[in-house]
Protein backbone atom coordinates (compact mmCIF):
# COMPACT_ATOMS: atom_id res chain seq x y z
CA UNK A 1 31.86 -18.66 -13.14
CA UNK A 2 31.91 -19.22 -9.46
CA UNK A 3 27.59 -18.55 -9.31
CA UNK A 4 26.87 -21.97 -11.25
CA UNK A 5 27.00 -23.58 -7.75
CA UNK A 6 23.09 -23.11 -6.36
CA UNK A 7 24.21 -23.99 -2.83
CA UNK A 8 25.22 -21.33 -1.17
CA UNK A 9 23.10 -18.58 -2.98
CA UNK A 10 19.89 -20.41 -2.83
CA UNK A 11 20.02 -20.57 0.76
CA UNK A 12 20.68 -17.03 0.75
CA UNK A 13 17.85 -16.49 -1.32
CA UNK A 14 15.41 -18.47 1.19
CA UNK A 15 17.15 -16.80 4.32
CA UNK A 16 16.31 -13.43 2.97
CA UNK A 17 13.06 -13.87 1.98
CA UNK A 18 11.88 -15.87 5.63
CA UNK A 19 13.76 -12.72 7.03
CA UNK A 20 11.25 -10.17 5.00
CA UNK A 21 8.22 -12.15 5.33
CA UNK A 22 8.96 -12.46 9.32
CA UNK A 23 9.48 -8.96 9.32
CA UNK A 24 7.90 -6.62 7.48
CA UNK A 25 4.38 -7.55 7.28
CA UNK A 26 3.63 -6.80 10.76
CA UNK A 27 4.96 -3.57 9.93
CA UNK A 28 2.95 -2.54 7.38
CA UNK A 29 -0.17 -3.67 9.13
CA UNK A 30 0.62 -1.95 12.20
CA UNK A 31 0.47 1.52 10.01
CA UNK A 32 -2.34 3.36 11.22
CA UNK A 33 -3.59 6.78 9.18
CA UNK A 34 -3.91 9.70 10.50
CA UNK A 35 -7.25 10.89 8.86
CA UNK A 36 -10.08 8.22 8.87
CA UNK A 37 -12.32 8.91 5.60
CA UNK A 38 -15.58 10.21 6.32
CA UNK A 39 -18.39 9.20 4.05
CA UNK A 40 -20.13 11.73 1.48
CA UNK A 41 -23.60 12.67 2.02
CA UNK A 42 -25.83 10.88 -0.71
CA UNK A 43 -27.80 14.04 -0.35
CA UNK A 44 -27.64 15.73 -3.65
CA UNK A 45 -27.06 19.92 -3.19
CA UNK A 46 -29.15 22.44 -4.71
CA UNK A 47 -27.51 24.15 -7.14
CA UNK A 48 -28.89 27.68 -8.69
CA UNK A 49 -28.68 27.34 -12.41
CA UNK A 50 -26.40 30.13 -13.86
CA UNK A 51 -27.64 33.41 -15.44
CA UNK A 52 -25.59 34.49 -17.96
CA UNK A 53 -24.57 38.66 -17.83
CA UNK A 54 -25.54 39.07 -21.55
């Protein structure tokens, strides 16, 4: 089993991960959305209470 040797794929293993953490985070903080929230009113509505037809 030529993966019992931790050389070669642990340095792969560090390599890729440097590579994603280098990367990628900028990235995904640069993302801006395209809709801000707006904040609800804590004003509550008035609201007509319901007549029933019968």
């Amino acid at each position: 089993m030529p993966q019992l040797n931790p050389a070669p794929w642990f340095a792969i293993l560090v390599f890729s991960w440097v590579t994603f953490l280098a990367i990628l985070p900028p990235k995904v903080m640069a993302h801006i959305f395209p809709n801000e929230p707006t904040f609800q009113s804590t004003d509550t509505p008035k609201t007509q209470s319901w007549t029933w037809p019968w």
